[in-house]
Protein backbone atom coordinates (compact mmCIF):
# COMPACT_ATOMS: atom_id res chain seq x y z
CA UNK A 1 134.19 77.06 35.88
CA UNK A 2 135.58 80.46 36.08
CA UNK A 3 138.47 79.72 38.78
CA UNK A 4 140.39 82.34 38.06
CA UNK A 5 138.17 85.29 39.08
CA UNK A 6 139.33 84.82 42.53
CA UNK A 7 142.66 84.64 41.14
CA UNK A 8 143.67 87.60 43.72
CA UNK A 9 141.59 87.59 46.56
CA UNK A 10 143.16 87.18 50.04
CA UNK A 11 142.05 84.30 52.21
CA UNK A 12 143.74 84.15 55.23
CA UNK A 13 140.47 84.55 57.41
CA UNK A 14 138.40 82.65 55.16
CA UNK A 15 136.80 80.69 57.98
CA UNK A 16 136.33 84.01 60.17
CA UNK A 17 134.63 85.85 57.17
CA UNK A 18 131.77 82.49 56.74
CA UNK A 19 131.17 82.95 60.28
CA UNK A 20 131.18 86.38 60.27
CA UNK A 21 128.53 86.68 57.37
CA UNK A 22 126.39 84.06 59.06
CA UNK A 23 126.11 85.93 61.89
CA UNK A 24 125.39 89.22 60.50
CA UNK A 25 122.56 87.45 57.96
CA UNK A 26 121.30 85.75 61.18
CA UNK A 27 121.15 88.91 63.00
CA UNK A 28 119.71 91.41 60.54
CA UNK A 29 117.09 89.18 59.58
CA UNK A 30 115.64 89.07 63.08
CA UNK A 31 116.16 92.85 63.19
CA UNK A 32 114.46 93.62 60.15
CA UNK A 33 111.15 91.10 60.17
CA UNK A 34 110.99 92.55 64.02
CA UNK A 35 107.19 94.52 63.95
CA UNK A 36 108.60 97.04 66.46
CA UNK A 37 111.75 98.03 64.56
CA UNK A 38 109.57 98.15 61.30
CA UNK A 39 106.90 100.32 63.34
CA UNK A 40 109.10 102.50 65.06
CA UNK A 41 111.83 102.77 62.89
CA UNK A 42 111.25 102.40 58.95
CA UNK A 43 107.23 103.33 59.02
CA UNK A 44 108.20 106.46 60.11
CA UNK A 45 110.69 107.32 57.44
CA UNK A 46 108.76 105.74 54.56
CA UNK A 47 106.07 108.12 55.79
CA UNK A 48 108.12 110.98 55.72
CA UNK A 49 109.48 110.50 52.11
CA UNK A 50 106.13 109.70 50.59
CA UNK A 51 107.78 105.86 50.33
CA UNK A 52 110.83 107.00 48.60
CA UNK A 53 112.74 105.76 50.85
CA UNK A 54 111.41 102.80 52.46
CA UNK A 55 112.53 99.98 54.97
CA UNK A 56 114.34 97.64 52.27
CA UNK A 57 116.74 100.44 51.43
CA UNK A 58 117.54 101.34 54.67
CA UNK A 59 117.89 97.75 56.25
CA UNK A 60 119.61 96.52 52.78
CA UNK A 61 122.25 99.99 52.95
CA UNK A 62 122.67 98.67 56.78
CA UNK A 63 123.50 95.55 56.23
CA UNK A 64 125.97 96.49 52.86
CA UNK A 65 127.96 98.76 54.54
CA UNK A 66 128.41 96.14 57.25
CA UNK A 67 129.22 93.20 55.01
CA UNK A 68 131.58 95.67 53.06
CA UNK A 69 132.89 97.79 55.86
CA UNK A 70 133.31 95.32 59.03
CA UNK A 71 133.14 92.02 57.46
CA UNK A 72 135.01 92.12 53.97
CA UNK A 73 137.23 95.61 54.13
CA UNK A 74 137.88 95.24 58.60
CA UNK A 75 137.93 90.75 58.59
CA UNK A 76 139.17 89.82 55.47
CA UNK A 77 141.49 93.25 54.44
CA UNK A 78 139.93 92.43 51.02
CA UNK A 79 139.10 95.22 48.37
CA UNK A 80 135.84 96.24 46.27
CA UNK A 81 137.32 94.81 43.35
CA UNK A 82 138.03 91.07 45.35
CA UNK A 83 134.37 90.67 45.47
CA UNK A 84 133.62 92.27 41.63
CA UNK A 85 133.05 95.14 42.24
CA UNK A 86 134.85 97.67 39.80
CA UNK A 87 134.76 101.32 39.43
CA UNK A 88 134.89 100.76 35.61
CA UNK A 89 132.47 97.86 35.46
CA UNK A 90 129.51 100.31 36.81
CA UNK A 91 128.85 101.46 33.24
CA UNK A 92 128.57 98.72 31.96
CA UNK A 93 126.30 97.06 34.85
CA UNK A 94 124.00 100.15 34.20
CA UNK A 95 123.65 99.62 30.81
CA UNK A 96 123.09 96.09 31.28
CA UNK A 97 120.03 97.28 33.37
CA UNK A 98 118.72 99.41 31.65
CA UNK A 99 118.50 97.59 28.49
CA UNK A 100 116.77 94.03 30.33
CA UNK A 101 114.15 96.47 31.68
CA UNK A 102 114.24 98.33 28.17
CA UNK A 103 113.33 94.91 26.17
CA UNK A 104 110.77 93.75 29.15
CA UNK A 105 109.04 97.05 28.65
CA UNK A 106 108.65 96.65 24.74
CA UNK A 107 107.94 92.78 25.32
CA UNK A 108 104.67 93.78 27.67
CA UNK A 109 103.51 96.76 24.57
CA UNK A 110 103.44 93.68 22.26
CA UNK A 111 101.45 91.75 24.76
CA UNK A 112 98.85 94.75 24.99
CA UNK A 113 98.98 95.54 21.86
CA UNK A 114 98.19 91.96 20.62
CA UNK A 115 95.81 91.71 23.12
CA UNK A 116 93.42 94.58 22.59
CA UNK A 117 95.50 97.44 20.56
CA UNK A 118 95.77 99.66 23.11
CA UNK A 119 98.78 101.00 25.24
CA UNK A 120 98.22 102.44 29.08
CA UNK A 121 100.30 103.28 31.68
CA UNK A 122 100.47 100.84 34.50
CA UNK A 123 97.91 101.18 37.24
CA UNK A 124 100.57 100.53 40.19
CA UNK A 125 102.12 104.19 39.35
CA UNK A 126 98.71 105.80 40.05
CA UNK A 127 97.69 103.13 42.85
CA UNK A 128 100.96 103.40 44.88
CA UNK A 129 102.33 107.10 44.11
CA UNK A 130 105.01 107.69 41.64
CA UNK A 131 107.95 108.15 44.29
CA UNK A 132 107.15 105.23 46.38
CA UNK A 133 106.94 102.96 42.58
CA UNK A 134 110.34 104.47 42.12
CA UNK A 135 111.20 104.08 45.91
CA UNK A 136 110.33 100.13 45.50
CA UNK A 137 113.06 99.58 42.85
CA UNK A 138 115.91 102.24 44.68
CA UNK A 139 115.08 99.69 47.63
CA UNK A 140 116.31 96.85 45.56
CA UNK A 141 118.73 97.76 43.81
CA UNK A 142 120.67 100.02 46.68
CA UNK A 143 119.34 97.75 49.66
CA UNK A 144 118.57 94.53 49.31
CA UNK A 145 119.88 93.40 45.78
CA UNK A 146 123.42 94.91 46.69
CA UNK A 147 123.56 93.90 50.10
CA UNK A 148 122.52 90.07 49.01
CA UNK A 149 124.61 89.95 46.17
CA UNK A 150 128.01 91.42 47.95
CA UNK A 151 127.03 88.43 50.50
CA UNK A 152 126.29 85.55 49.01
CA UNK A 153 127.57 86.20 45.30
CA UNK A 154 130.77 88.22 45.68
CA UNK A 155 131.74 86.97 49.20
CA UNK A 156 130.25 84.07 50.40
CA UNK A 157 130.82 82.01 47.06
CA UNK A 158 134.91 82.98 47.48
CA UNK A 159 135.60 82.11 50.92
CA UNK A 160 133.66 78.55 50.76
CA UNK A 161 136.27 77.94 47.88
CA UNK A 162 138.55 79.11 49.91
CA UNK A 163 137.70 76.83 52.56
CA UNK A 164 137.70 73.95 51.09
CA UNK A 165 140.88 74.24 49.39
CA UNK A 166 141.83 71.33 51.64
CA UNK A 167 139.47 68.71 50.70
CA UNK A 168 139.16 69.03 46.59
CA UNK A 169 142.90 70.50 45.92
CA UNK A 170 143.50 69.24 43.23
CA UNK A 171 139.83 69.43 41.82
CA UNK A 172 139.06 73.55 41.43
CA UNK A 173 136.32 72.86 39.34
CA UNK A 174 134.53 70.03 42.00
CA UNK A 175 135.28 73.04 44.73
CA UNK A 176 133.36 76.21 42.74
CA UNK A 177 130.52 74.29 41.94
CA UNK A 178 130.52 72.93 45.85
CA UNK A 179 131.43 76.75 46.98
CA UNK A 180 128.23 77.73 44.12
CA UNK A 181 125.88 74.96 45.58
CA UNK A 182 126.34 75.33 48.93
CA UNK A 183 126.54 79.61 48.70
CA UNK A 184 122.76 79.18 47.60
CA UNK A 185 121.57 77.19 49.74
CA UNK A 186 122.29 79.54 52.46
CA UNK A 187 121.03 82.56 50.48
CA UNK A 188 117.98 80.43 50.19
CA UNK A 189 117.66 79.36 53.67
CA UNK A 190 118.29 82.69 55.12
CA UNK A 191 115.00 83.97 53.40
CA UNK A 192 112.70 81.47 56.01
CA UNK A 193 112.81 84.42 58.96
CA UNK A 194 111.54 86.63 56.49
CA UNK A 195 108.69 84.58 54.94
CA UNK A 196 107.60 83.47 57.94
CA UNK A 197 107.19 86.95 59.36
CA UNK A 198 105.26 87.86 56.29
CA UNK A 199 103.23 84.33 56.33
CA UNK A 200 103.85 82.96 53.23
CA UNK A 201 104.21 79.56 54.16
CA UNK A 202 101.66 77.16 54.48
CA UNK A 203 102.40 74.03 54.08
CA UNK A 204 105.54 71.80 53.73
CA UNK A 205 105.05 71.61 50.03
CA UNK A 206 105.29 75.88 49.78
CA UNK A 207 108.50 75.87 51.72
CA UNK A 208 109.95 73.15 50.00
CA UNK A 209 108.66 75.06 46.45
CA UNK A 210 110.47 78.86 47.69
CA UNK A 211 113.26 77.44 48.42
CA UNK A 212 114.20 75.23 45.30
CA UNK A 213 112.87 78.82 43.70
CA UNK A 214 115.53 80.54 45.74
CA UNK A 215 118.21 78.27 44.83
CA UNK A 216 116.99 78.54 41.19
CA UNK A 217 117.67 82.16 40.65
CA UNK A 218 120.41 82.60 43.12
CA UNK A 219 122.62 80.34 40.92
CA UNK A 220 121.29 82.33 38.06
CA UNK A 221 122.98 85.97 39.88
CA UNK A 222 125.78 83.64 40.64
CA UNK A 223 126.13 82.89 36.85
CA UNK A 224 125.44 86.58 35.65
CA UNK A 225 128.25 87.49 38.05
CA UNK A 226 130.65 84.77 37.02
CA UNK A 227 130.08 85.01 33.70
CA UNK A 228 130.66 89.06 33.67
CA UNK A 229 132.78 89.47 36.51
CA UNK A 230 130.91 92.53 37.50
CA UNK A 231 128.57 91.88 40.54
CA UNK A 232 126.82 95.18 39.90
CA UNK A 233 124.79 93.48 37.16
CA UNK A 234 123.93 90.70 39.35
CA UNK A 235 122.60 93.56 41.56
CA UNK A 236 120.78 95.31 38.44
CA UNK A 237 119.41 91.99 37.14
CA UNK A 238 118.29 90.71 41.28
CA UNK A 239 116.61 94.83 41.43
CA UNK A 240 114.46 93.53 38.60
CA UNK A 241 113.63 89.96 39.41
CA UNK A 242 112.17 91.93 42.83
CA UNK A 243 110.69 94.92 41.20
CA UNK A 244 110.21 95.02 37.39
CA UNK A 245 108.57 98.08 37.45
CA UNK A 246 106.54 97.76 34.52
CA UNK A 247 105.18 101.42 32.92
CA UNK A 248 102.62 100.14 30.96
CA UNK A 249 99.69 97.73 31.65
CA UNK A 250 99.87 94.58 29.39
CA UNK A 251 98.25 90.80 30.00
CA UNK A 252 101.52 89.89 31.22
CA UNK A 253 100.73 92.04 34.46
CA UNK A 254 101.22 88.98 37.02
CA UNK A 255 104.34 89.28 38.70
CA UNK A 256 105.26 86.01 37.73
CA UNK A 257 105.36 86.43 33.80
CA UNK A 258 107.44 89.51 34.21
CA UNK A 259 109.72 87.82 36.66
CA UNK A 260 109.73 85.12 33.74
CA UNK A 261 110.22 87.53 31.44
CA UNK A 262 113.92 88.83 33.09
CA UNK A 263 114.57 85.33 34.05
CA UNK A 264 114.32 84.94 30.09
CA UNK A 265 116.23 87.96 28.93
CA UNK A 266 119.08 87.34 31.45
CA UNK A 267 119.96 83.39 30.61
CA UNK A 268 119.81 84.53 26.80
CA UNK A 269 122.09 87.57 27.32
CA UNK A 270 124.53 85.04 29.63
CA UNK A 271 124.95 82.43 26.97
CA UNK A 272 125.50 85.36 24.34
CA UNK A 273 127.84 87.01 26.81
CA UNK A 274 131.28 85.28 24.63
CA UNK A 275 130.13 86.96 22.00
CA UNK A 276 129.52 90.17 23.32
CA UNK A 277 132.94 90.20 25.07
CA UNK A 278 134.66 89.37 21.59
CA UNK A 279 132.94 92.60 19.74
CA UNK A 280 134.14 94.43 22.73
CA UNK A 281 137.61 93.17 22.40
CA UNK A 282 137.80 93.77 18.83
CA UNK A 283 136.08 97.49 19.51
CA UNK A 284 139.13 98.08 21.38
CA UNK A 285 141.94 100.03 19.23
CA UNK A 286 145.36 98.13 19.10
CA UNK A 287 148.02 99.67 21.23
């Protein structure tokens, strides 16, 4: 377990920044799956952008600059960096990005290609409008995917570690994976306003199957970002689990393969990640 990445984060208010995030999860969720406030407030402006800029940007900027700015900068008197988030490490999270959703892209040509030899664009461009495609996966990766990951990844999983420094002292290891476990299960359960606003659940058997699916790929970010130490490819790799924003149509179309197919791409890349680290070392002229 990677202890050590929180080698130099400050915990004094460890049990006031839990609190704090719970609250502000608790709160914006309410806000945001509220029908007037999307009605009167983000309609209006994903209207007036031709859905460029659409409600999960705004509500995910919101609540990011509040998690960084009143809960983790204000609370805690942590920095950027405390939660993995590096000025020098958003090259390299961009890059990451750009080449998951580089291979996904030639993965779904095969598919068509194999399928019936021919290549098209992807109907959803034409269907939805080109800005408010683009708009979609801005959303994520500005709104929601930052504003989740700086919450549950880079804060939440620190300060439970934190917190529990107590009870498993001498065990780090026993206390990351709790801080891990536990992290996700609250990134998971915080989704339920949400879902039931939209009505996606059913049954006892589809809440039971979200959530497990929550938990699944939340400890998947939480490894990307362990594994890397830079949270902003968690947020690049959580922008395309939401929107993959395919560009051309392939048999793979259901949202579910291509979420499979970054799911894929991502553990593969994580559990090559030693390597790439050692030809990046060795790239690195001696001094």
């Amino acid at each position: 377990m990677p202890v050590h990445i929180f080698a130099e984060t400050r915990r004094a208010s460890a049990w006031v920044l839990v609190a704090s995030l719970v609250v502000l999860v608790g709160g914006s969720s309410l806000l945001f799956n509220s029908e007037t406030y999307r009605q009167d407030v983000l309609a209006p402006i994903h209207i007036a952008t031709h859905g460029l800029c659409n409600g999960t940007l705004v509500h995910g900027m919101i609540g990011a600059a509040l998690s960084v700015g009143v809960v983790l900068v204000r609370l805690g008197r942590l920095r950027l960096r405390d939660v993995g988030i590096r000025r020098d490490a958003i090259f390299g999270a961009v890059v990451c990005t750009v080449v998951v959703w580089s291979i996904v892209q030639g993965i779904t040509i095969i598919a068509a290609l194999t399928a019936d030899g021919t290549i098209a664009p992807h109907s959803l461009w034409e269907a939805k409008g080109v800005l408010t495609v683009l708009g979609e996966f801005l959303g994520q990766f500005f709104g929601n995917a930052l504003y989740e990951e700086t919450m549950f990844r880079g804060l939440l999983i620190a300060q439970l570690y934190f917190l529990m420094e107590r009870a498993l002292s001498n065990q780090p290891g026993w206390r990351m994976a709790a801080a891990i476990g536990l992290s996700q299960i609250i990134f998971s359960v915080a989704h339920i306003p949400n879902r039931l606003a939209l009505g996606s659940y059913n049954s006892v058997s589809a809440v039971l199957a979200d959530q497990l699916m929550l938990i699944l790929v939340g400890l998947l970010f939480a490894w990307v970002y362990l594994r890397t130490r830079n949270l902003l490819i968690a947020v690049g790799i959580h922008a395309l689990f939401n929107t993959p924003t395919p560009v051309f149509a392939s048999p793979l179309d259901p949202e579910e393969w291509t979420q499979g197919l970054v799911v894929a791409i991502t553990v593969i890349a994580m559990l090559s990640w030693p390597l790439v680290e050692r030809i990046r070392a060795s790239s690195v002229p001696a001094t």
